[in-house]
PDB file of N, CA and C in Angstrom:
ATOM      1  N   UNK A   1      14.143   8.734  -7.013  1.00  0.00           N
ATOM      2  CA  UNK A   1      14.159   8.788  -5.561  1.00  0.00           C
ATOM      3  C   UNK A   1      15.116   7.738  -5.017  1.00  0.00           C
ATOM      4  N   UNK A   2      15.922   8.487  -4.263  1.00  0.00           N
ATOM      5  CA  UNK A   2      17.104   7.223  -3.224  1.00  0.00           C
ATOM      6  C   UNK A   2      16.233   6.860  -2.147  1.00  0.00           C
ATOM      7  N   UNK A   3      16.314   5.334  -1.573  1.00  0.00           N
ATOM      8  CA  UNK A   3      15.548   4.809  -0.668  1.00  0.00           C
ATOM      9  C   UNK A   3      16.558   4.707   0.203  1.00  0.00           C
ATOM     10  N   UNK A   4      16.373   5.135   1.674  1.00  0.00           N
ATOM     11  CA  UNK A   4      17.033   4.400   3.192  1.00  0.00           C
ATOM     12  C   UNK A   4      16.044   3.165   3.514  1.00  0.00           C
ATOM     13  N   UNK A   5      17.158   2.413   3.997  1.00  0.00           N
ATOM     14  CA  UNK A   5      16.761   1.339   4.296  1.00  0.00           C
ATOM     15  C   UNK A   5      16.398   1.908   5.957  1.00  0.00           C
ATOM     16  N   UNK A   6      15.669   1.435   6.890  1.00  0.00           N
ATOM     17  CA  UNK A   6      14.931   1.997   8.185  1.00  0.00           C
ATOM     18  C   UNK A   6      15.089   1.065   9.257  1.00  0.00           C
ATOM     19  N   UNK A   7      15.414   1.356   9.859  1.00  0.00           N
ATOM     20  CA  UNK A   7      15.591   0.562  11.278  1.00  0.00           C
ATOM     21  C   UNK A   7      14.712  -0.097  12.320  1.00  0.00           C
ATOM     22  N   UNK A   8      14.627  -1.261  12.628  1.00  0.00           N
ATOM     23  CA  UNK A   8      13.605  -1.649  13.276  1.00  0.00           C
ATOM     24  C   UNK A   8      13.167  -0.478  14.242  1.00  0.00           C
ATOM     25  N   UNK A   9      12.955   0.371  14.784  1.00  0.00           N
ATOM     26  CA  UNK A   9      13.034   1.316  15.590  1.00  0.00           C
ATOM     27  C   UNK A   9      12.047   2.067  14.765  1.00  0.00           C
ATOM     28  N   UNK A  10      12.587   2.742  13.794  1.00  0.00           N
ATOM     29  CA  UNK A  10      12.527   3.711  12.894  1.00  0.00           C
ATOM     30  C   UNK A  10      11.086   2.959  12.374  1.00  0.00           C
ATOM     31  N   UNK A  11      10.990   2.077  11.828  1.00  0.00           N
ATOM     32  CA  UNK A  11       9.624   0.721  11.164  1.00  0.00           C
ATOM     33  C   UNK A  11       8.720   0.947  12.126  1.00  0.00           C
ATOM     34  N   UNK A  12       9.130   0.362  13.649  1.00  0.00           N
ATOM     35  CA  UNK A  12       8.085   0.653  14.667  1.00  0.00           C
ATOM     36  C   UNK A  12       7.250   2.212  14.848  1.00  0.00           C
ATOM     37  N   UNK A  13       7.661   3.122  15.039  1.00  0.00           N
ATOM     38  CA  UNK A  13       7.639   4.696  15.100  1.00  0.00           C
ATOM     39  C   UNK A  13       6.585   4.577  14.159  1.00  0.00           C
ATOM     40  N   UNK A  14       6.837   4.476  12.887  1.00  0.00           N
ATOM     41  CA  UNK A  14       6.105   4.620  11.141  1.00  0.00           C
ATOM     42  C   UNK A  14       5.190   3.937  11.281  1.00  0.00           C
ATOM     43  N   UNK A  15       4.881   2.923  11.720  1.00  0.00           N
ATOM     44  CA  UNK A  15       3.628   1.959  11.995  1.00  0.00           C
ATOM     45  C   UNK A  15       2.845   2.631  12.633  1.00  0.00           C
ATOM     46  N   UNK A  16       2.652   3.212  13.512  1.00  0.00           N
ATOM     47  CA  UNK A  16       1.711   3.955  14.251  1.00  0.00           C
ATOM     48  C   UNK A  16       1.029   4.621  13.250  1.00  0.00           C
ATOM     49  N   UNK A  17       1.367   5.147  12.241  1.00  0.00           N
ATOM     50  CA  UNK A  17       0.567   6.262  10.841  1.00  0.00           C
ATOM     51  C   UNK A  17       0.136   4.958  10.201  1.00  0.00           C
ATOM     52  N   UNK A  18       0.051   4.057   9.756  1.00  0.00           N
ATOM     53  CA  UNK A  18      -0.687   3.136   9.289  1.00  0.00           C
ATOM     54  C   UNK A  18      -1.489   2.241   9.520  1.00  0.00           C
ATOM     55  N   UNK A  19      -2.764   2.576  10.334  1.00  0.00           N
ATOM     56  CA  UNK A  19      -3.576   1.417  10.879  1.00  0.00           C
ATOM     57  C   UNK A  19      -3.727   0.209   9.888  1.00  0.00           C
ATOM     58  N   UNK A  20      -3.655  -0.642  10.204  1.00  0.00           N
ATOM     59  CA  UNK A  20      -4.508  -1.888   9.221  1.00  0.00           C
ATOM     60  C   UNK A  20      -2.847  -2.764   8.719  1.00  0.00           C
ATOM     61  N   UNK A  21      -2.015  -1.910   8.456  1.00  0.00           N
ATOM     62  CA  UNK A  21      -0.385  -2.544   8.181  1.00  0.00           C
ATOM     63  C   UNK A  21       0.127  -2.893   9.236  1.00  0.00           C
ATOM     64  N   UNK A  22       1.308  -4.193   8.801  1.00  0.00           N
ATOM     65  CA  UNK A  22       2.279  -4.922   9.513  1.00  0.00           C
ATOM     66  C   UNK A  22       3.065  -5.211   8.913  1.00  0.00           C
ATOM     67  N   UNK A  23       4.458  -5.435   9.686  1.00  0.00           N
ATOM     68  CA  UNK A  23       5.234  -6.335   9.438  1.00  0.00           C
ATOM     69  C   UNK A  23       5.177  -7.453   9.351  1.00  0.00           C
ATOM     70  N   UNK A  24       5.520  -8.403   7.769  1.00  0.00           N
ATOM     71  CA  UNK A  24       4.959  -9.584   7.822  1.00  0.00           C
ATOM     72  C   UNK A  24       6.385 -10.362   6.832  1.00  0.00           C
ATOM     73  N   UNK A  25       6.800 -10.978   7.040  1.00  0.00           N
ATOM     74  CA  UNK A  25       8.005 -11.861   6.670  1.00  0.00           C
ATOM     75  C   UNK A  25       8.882 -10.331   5.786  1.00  0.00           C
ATOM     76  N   UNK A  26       9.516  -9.695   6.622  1.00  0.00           N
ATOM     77  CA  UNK A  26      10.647  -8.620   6.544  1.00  0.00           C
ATOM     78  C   UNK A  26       9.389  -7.419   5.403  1.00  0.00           C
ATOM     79  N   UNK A  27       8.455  -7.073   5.090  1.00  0.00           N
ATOM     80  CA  UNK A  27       7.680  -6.660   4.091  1.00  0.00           C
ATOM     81  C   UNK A  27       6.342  -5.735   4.615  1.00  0.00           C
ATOM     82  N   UNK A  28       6.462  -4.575   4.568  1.00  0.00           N
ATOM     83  CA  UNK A  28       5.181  -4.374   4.775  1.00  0.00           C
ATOM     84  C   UNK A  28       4.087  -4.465   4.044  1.00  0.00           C
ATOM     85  N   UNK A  29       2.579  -5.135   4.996  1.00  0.00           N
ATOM     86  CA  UNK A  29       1.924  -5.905   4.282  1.00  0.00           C
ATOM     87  C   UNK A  29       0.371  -5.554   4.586  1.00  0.00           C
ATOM     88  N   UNK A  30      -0.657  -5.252   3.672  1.00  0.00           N
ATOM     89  CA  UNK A  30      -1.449  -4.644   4.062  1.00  0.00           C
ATOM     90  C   UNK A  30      -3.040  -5.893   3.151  1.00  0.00           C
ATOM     91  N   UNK A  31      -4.025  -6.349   3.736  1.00  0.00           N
ATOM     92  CA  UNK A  31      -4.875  -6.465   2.958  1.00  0.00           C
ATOM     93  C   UNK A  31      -6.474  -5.642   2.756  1.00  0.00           C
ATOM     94  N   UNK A  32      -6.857  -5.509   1.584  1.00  0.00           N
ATOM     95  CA  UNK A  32      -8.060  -4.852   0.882  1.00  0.00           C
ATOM     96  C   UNK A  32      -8.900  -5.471   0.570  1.00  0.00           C
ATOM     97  N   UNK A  33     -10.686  -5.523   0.887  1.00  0.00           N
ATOM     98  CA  UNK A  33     -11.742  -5.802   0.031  1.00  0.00           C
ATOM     99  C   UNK A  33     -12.381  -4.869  -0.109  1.00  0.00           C
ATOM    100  N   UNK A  34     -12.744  -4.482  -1.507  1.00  0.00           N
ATOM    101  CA  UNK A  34     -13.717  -3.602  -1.739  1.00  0.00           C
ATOM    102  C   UNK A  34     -14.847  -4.235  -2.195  1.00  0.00           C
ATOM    103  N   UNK A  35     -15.726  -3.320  -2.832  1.00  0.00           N
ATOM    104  CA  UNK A  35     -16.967  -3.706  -3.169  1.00  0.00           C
ATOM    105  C   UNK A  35     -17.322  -4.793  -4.010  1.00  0.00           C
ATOM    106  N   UNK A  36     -16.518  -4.802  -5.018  1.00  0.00           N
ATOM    107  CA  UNK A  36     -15.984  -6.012  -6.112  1.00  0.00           C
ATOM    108  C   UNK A  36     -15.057  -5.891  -6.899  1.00  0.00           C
ATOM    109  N   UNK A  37     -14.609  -6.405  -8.093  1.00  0.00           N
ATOM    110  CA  UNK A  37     -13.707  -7.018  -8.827  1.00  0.00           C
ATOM    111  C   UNK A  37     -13.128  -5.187  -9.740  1.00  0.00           C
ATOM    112  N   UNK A  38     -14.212  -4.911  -9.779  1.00  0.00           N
ATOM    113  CA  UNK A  38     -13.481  -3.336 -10.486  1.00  0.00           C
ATOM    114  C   UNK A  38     -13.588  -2.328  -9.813  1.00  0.00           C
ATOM    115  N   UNK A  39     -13.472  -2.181  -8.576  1.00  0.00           N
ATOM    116  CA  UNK A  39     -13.768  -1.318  -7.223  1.00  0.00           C
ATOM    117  C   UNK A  39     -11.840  -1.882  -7.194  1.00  0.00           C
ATOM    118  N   UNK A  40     -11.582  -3.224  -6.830  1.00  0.00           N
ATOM    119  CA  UNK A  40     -10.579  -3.416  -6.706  1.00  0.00           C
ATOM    120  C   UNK A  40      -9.484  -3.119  -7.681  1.00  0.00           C
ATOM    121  N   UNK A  41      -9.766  -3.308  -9.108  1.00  0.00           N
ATOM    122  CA  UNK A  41      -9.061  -3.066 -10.073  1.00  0.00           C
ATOM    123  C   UNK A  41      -8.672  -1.920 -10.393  1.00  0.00           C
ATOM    124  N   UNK A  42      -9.772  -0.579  -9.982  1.00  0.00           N
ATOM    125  CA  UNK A  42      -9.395   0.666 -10.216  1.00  0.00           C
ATOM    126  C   UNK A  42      -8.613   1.117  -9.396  1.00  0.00           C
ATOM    127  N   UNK A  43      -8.665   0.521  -7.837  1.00  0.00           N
ATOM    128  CA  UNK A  43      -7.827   0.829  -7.058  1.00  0.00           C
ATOM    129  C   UNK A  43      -6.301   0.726  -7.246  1.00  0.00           C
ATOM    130  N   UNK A  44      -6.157  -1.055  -7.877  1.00  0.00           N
ATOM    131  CA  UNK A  44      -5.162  -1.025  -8.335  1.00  0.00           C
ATOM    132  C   UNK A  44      -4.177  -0.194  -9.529  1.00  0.00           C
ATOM    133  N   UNK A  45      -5.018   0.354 -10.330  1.00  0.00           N
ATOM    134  CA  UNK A  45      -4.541   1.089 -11.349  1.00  0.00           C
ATOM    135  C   UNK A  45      -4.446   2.411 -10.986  1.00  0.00           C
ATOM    136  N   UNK A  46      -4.667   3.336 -10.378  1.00  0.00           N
ATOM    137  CA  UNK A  46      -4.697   4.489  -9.561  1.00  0.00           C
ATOM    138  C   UNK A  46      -3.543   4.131  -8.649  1.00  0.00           C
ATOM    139  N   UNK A  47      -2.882   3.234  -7.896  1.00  0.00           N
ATOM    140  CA  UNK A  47      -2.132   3.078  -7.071  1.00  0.00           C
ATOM    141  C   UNK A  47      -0.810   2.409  -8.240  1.00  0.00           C
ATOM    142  N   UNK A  48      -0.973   1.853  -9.393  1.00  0.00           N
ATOM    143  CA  UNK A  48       0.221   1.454 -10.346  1.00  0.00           C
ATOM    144  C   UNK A  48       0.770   3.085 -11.159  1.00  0.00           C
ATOM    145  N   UNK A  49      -0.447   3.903 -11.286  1.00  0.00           N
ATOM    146  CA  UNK A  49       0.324   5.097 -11.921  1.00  0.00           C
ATOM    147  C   UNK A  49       1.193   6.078 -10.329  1.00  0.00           C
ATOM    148  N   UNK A  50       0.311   5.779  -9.527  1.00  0.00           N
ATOM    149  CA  UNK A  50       1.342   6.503  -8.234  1.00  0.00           C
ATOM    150  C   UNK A  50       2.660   5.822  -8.164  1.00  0.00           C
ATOM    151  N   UNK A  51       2.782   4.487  -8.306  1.00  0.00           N
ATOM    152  CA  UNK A  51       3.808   3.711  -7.689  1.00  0.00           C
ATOM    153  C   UNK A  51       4.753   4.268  -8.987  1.00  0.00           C
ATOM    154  N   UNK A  52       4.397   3.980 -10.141  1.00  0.00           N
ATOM    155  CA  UNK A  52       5.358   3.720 -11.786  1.00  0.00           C
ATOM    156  C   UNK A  52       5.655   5.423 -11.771  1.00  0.00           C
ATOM    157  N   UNK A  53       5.349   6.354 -10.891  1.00  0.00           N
ATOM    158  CA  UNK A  53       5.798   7.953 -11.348  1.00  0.00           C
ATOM    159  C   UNK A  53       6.478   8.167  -9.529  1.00  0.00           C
ATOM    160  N   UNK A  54       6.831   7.311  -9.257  1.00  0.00           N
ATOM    161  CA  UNK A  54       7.930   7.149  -8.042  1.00  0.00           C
ATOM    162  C   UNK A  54       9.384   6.033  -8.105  1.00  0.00           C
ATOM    163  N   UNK A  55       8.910   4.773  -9.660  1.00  0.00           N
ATOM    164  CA  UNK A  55       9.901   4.058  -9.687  1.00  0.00           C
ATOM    165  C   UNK A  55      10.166   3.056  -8.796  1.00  0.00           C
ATOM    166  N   UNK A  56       8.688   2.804  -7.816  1.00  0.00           N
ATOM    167  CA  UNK A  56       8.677   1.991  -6.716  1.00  0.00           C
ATOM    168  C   UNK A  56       7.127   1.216  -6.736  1.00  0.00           C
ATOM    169  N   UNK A  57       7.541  -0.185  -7.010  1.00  0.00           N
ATOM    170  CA  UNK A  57       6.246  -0.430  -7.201  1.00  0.00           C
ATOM    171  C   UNK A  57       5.985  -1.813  -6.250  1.00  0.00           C
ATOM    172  N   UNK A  58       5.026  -2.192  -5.809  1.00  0.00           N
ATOM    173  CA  UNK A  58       4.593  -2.986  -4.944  1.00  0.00           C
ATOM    174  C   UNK A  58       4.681  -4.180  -5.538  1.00  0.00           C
ATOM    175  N   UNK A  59       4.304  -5.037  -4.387  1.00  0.00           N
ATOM    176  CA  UNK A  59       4.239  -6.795  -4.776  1.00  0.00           C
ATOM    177  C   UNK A  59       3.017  -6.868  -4.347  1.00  0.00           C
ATOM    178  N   UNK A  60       2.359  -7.310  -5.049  1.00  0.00           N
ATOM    179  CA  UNK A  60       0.295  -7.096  -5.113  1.00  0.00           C
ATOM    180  C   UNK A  60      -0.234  -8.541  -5.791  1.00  0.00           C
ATOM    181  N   UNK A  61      -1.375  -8.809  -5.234  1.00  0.00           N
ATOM    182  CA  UNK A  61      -2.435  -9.680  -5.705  1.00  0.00           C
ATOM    183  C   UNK A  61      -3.593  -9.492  -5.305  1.00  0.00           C
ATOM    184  N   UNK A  62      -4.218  -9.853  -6.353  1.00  0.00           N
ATOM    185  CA  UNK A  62      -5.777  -9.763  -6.424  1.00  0.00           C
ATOM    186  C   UNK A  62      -6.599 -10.950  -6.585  1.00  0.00           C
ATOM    187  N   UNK A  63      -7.608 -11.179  -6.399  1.00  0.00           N
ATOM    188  CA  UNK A  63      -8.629 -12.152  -6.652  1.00  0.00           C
ATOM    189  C   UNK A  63     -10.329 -11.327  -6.107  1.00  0.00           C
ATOM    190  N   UNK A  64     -10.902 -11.347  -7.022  1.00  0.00           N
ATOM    191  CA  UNK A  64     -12.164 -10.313  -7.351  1.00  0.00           C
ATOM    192  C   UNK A  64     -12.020  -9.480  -6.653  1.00  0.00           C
ATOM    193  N   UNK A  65     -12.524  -8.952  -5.786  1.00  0.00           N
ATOM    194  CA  UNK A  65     -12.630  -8.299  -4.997  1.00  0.00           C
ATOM    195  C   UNK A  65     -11.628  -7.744  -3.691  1.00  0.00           C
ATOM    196  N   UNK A  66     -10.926  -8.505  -3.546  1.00  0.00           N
ATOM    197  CA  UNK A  66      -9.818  -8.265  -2.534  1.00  0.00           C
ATOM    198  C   UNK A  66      -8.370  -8.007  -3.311  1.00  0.00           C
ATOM    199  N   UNK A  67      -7.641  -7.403  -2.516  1.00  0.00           N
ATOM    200  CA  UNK A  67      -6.561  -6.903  -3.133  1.00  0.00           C
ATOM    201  C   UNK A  67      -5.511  -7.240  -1.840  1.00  0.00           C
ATOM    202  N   UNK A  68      -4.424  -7.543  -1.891  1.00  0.00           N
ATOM    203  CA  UNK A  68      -3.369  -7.951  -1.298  1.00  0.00           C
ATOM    204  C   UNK A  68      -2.062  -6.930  -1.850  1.00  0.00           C
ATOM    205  N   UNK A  69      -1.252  -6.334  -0.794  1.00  0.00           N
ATOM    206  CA  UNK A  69      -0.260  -5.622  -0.695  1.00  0.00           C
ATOM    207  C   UNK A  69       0.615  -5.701   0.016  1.00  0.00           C
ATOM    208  N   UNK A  70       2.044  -5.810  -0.472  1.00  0.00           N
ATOM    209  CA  UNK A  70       3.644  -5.632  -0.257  1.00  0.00           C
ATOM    210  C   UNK A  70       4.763  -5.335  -0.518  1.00  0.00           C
ATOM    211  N   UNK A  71       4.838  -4.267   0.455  1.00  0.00           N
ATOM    212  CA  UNK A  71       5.900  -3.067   0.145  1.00  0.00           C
ATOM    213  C   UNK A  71       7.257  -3.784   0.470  1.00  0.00           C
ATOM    214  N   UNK A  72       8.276  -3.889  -0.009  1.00  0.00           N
ATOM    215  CA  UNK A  72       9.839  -3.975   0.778  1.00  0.00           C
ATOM    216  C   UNK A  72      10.414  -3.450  -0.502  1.00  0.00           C
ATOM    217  N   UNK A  73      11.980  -2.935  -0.452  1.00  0.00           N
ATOM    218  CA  UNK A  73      12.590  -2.195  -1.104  1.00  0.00           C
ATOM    219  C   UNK A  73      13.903  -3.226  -1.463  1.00  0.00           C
ATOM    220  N   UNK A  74      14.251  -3.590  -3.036  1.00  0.00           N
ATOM    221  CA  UNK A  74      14.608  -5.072  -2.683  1.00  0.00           C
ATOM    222  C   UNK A  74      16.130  -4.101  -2.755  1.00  0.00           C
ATOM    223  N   UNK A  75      16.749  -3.052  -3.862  1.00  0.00           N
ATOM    224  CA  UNK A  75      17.861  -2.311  -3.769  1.00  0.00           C
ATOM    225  C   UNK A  75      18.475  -2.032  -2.437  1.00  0.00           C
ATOM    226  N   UNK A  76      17.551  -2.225  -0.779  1.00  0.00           N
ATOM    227  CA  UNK A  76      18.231  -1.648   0.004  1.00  0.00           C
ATOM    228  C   UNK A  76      18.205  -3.304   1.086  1.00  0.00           C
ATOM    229  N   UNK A  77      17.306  -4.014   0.454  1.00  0.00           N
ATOM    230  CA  UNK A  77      17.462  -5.452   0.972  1.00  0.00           C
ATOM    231  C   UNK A  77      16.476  -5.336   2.089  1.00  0.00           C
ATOM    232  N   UNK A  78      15.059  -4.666   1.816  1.00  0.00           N
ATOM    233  CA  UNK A  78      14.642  -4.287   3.529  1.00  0.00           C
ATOM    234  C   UNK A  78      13.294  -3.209   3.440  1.00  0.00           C
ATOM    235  N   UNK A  79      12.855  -2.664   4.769  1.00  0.00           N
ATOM    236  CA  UNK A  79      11.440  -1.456   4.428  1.00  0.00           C
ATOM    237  C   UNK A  79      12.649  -0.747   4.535  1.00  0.00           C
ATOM    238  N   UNK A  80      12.384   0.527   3.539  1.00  0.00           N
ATOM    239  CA  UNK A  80      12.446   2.123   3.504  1.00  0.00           C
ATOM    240  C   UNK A  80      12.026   2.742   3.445  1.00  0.00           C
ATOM    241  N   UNK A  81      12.041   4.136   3.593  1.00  0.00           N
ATOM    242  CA  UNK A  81      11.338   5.444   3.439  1.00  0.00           C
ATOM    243  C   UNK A  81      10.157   5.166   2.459  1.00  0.00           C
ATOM    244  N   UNK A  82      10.852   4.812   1.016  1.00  0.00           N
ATOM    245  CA  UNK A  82       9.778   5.097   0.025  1.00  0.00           C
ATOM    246  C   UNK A  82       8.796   3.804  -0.142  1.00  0.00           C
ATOM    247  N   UNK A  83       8.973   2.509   1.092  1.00  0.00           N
ATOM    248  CA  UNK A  83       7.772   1.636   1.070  1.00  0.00           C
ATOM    249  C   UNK A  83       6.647   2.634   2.060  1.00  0.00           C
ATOM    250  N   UNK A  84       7.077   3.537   3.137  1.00  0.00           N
ATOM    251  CA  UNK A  84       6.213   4.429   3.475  1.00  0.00           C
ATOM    252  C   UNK A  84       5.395   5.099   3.031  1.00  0.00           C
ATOM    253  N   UNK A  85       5.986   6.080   2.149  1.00  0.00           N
ATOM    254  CA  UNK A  85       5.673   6.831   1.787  1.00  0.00           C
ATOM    255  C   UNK A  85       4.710   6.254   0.571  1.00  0.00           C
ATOM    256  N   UNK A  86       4.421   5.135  -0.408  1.00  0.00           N
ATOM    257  CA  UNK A  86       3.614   4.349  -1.356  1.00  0.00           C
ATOM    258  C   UNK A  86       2.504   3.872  -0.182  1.00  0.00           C
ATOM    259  N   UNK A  87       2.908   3.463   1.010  1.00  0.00           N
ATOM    260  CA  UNK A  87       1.709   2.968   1.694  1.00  0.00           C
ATOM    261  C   UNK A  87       1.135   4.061   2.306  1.00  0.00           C
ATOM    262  N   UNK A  88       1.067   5.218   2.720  1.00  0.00           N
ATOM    263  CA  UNK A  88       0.213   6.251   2.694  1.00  0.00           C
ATOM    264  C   UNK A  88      -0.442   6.968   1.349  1.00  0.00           C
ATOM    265  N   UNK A  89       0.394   6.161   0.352  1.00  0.00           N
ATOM    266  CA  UNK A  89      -0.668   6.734  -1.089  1.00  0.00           C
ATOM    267  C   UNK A  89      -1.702   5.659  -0.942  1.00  0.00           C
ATOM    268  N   UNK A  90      -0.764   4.378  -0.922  1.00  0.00           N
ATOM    269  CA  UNK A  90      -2.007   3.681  -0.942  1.00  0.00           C
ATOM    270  C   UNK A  90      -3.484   3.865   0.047  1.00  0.00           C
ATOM    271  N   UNK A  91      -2.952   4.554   0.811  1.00  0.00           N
ATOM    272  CA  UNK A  91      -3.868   4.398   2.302  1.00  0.00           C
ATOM    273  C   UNK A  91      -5.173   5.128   1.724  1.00  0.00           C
ATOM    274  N   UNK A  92      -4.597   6.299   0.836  1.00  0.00           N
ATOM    275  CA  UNK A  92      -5.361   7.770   0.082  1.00  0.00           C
ATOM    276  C   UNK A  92      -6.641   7.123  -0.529  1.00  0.00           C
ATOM    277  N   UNK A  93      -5.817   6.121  -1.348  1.00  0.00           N
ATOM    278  CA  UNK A  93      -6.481   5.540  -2.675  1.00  0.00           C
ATOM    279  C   UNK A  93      -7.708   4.659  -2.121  1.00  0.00           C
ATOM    280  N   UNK A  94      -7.610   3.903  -1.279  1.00  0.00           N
ATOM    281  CA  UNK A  94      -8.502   2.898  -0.565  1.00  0.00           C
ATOM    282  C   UNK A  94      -9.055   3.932   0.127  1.00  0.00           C
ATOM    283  N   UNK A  95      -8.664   4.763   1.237  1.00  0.00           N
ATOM    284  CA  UNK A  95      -9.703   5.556   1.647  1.00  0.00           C
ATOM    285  C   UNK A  95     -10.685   6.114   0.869  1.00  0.00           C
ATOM    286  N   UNK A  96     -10.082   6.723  -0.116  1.00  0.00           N
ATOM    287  CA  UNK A  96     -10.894   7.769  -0.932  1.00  0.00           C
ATOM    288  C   UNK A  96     -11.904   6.816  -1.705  1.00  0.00           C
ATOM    289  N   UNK A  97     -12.105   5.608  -2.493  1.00  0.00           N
ATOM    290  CA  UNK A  97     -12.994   4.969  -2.385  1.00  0.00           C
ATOM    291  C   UNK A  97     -13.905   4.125  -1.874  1.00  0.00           C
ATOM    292  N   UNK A  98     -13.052   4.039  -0.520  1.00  0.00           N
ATOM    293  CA  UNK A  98     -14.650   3.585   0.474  1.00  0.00           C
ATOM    294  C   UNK A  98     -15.348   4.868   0.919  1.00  0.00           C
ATOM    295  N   UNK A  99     -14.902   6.125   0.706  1.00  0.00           N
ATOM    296  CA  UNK A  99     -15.544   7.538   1.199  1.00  0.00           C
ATOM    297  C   UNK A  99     -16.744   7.574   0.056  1.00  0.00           C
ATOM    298  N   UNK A 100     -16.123   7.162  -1.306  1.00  0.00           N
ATOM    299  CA  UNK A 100     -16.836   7.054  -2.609  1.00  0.00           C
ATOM    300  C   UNK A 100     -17.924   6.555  -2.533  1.00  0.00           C
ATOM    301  N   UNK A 101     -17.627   5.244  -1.722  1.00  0.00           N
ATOM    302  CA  UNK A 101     -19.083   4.111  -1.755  1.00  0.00           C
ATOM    303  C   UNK A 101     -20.032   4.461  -0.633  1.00  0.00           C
ATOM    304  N   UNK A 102     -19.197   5.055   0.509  1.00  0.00           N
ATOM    305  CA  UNK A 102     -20.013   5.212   1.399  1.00  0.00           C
ATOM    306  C   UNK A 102     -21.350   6.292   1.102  1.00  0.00           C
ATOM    307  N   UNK A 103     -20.470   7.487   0.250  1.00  0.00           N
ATOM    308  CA  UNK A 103     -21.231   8.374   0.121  1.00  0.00           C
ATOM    309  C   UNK A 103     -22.635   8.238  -1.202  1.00  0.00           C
ATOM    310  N   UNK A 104     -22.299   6.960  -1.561  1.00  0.00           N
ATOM    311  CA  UNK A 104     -23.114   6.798  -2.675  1.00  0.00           C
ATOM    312  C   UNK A 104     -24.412   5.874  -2.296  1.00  0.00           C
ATOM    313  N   UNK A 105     -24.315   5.279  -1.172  1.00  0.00           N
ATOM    314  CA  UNK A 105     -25.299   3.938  -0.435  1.00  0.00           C
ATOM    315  C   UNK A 105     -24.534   3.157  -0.839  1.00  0.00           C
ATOM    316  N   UNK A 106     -23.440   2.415  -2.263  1.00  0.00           N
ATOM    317  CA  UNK A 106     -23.076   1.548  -2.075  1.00  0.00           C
ATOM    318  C   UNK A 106     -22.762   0.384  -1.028  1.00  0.00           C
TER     319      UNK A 106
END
């Protein structure tokens, strides 16, 4: 996949589809707590095989339970398309397991 680099304009517009994300030192930047330490971990690994079968992979940290995320595209020096398009997978992945927990009493 070729990445465009996106225009402040273009960044603003795209933000509106991502509640909970910002712009945060040139990077879009999102943070996660789930339930605990392998609630978080699976998340992360479900979101490393999305990222590694796109060739675009995030700048991430964890500590038990919380998960930390940042997208920028360093080939185009900037956000692009395909930090979008990873942060609506990601959006999937975190949704779909708090739908998980919710639906379980967790």
């Amino acid at each position: 996949m070729h990445a465009r680099k996106l225009t402040d304009d273009e960044i603003s517009k795209l933000m509106t589809r991502l509640p909970g994300w910002k712009v945060q030192n040139g990077k879009l930047h999102r943070e996660y707590e789930c339930k605990d330490f392998v609630a978080a971990f699976g998340n992360m690994t479900r979101i490393a095989l999305i990222a590694e079968s796109m060739n675009h992979h995030p700048e991430w940290f964890n500590v038990w339970n919380r998960v930390v995320i940042d997208l920028v595209t360093h080939s185009v020096k900037g956000i692009s398309d395909l930090d979008f398009v990873l942060a609506e997978k990601v959006e999937d992945v975190f949704s779909g397991a708090l739908a998980k927990q919710q639906s379980s009493g967790s």
